[in-house]
C-alpha atoms as a PDB file:
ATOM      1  CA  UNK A   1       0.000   0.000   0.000  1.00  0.00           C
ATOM      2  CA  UNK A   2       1.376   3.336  -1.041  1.00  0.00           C
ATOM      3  CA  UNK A   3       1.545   5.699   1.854  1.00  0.00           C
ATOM      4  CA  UNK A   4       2.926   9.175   2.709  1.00  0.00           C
ATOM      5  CA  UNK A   5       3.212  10.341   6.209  1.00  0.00           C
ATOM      6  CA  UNK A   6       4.328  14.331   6.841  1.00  0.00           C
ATOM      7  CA  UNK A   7       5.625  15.054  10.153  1.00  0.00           C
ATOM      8  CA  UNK A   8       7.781  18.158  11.409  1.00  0.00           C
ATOM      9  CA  UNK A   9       4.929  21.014  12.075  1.00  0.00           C
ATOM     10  CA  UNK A  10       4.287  23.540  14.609  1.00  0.00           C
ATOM     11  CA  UNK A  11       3.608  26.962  15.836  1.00  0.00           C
ATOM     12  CA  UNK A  12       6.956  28.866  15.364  1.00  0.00           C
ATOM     13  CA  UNK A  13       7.192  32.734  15.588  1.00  0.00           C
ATOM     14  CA  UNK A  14       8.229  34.652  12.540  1.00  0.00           C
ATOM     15  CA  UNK A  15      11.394  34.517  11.587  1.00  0.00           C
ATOM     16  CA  UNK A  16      12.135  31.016  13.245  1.00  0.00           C
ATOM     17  CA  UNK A  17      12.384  27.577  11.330  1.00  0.00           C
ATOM     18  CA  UNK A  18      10.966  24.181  10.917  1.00  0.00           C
ATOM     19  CA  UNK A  19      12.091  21.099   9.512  1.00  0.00           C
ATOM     20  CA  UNK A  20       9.075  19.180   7.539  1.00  0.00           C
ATOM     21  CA  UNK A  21       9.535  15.167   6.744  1.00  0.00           C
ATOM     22  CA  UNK A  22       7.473  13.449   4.199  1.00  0.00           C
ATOM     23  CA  UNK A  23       7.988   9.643   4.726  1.00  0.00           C
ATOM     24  CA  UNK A  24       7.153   7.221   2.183  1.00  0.00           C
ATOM     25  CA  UNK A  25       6.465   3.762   1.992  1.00  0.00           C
ATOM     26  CA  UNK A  26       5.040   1.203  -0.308  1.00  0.00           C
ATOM     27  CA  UNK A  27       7.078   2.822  -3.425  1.00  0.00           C
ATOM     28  CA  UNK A  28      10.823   3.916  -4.056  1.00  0.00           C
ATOM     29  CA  UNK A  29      11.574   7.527  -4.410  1.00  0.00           C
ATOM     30  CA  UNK A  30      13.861   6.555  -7.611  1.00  0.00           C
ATOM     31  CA  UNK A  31      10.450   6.126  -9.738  1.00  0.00           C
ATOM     32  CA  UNK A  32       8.208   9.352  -8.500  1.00  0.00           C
ATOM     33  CA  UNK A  33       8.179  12.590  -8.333  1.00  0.00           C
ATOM     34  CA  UNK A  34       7.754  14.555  -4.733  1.00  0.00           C
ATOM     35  CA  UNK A  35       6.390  17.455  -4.409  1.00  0.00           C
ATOM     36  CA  UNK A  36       5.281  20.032  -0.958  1.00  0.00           C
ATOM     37  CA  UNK A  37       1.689  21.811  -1.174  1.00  0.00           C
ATOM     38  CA  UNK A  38       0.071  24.060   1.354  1.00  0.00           C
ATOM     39  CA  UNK A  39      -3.168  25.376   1.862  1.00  0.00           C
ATOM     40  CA  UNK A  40      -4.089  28.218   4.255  1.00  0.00           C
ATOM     41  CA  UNK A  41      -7.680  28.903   5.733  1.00  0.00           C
ATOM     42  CA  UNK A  42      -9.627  29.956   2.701  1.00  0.00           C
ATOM     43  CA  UNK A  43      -7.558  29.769   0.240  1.00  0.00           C
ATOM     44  CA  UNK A  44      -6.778  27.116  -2.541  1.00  0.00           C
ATOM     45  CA  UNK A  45      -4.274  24.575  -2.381  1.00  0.00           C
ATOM     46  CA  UNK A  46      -0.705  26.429  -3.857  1.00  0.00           C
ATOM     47  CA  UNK A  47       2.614  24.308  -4.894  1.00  0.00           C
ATOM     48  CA  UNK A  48       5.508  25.245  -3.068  1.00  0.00           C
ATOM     49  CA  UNK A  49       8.313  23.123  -4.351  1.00  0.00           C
ATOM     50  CA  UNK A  50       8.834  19.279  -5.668  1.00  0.00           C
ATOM     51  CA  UNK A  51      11.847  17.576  -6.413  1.00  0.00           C
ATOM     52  CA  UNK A  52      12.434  14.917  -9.537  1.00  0.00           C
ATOM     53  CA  UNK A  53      12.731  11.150  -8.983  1.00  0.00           C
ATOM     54  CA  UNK A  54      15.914  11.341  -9.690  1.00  0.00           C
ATOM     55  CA  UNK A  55      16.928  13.746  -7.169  1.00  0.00           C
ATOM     56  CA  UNK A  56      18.517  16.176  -9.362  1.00  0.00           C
ATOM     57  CA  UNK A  57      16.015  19.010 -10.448  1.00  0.00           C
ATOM     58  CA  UNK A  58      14.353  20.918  -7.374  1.00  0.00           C
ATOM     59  CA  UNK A  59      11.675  23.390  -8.182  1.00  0.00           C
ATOM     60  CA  UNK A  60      10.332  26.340  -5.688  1.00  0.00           C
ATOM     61  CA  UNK A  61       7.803  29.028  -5.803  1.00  0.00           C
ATOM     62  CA  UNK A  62       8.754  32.073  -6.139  1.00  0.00           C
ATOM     63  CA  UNK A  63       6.972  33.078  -2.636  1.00  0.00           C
ATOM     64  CA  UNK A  64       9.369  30.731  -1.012  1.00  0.00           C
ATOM     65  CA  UNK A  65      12.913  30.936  -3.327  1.00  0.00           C
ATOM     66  CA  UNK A  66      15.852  31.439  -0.706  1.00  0.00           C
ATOM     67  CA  UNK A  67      13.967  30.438   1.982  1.00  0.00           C
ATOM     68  CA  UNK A  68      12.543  26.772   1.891  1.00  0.00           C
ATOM     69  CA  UNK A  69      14.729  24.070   0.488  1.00  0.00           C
ATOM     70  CA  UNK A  70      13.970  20.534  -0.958  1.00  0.00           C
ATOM     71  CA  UNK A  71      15.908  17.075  -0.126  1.00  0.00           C
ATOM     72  CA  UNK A  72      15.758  13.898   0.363  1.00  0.00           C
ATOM     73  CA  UNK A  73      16.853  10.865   1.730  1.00  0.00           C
ATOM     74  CA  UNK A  74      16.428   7.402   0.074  1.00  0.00           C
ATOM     75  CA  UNK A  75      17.978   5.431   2.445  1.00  0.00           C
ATOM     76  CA  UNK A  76      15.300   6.877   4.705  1.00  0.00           C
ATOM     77  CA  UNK A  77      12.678   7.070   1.920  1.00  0.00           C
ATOM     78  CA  UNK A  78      11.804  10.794   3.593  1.00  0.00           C
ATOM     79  CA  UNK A  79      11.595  14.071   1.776  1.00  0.00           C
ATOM     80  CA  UNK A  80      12.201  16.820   3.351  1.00  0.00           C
ATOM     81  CA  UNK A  81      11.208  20.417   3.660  1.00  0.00           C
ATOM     82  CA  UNK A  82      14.017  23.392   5.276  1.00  0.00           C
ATOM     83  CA  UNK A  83      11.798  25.993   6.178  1.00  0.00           C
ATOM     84  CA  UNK A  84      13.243  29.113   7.536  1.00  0.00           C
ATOM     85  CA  UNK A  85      12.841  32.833   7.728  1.00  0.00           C
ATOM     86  CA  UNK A  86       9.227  32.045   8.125  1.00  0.00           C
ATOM     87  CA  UNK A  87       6.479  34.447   7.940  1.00  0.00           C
ATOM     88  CA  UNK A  88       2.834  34.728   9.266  1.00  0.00           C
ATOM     89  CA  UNK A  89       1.728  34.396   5.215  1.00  0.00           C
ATOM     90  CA  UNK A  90       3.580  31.051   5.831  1.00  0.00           C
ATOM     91  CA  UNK A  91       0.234  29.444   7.931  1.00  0.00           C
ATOM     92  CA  UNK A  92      -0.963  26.699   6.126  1.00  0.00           C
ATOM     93  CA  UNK A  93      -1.543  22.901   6.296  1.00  0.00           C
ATOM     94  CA  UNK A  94       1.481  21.177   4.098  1.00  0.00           C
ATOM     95  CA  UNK A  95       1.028  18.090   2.094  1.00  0.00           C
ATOM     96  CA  UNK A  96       3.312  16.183   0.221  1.00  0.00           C
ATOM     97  CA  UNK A  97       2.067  14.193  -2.875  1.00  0.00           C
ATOM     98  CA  UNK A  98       3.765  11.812  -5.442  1.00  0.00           C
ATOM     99  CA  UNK A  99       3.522  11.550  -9.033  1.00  0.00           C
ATOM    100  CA  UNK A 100       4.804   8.446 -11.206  1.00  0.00           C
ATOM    101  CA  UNK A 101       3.690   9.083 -14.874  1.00  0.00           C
ATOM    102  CA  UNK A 102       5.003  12.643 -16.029  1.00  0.00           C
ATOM    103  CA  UNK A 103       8.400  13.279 -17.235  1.00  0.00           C
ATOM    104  CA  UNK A 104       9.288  16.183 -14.783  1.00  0.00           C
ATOM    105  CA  UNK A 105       8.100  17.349 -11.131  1.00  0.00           C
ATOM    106  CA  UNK A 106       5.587  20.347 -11.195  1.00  0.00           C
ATOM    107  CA  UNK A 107       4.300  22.825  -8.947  1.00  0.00           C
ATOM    108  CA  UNK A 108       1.946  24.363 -10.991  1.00  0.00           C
ATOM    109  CA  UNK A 109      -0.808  22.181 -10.587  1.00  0.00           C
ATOM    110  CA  UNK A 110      -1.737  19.509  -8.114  1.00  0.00           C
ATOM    111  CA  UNK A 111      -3.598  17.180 -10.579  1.00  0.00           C
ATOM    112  CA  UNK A 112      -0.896  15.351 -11.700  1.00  0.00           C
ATOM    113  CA  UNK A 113      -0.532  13.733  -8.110  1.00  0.00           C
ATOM    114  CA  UNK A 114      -2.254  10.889  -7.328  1.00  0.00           C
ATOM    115  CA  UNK A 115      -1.030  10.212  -4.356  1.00  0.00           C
ATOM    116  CA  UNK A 116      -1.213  12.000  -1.128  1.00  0.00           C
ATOM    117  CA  UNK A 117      -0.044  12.423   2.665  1.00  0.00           C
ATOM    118  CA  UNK A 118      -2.659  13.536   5.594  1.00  0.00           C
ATOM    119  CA  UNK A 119      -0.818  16.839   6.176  1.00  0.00           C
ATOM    120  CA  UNK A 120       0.693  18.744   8.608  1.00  0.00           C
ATOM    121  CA  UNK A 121       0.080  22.555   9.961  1.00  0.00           C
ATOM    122  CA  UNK A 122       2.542  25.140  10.179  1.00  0.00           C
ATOM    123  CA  UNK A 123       1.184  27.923  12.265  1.00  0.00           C
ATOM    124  CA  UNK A 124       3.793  31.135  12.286  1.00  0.00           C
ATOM    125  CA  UNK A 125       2.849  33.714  14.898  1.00  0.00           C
ATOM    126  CA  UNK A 126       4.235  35.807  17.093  1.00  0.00           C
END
């Protein structure tokens, strides 16, 4: 069964930093795409960054360039999210979500993934 399990949230005031996990199992990292959404009360679900299945193309948004970076870990099968310099605009629940078929990660739309984790809420306040 193909499962992804995000982990790492919290309430943090601005400026501070998280570390987000996305944990995988039931599927190796070296044949899908991973890539980090977030939605914040009322709003629609926005990418923020993936990263290719083969490790070696990261994308970002621009609203987040310099300030959250992508990685992973197969020997872990976790992908992780650096979040720092955070800001209030940063509330939001994160997912991460996989995607086998295409031939590149995307951030630009979330209907490519077909597979998603539960989520996990960042809350930045001060």
């Amino acid at each position: 069964q193909l499962q992804l399990v995000e982990s790492g949230g919290g309430m943090v005031q601005p400026g501070g930093s998280l570390r987000l996990s996305c944990t995988v199992s039931g599927f190796s990292l070296d044949y899908y795409h991973i890539g980090w959404f977030r939605q914040a009360p009322g709003k629609e679900r926005e990418g923020v960054s993936c990263i290719s299945r083969s490790g070696g193309v990261t994308t970002y948004a621009d609203s987040v360039k310099g300030r959250f970076t992508i990685s992973r870990d197969i020997t872990k099968n976790t992908i992780y999210l650096q979040i720092d310099s955070l800001k209030p605009e940063d509330t939001a629940v994160y997912y991460c979500a996989a995607d086998r078929f295409f031939d590149r990660c995307t951030i630009l739309t979330d209907k490519r993934y077909a597979y998603w984790g539960q989520g996990t809420q960042v809350t930045v306040s001060s």
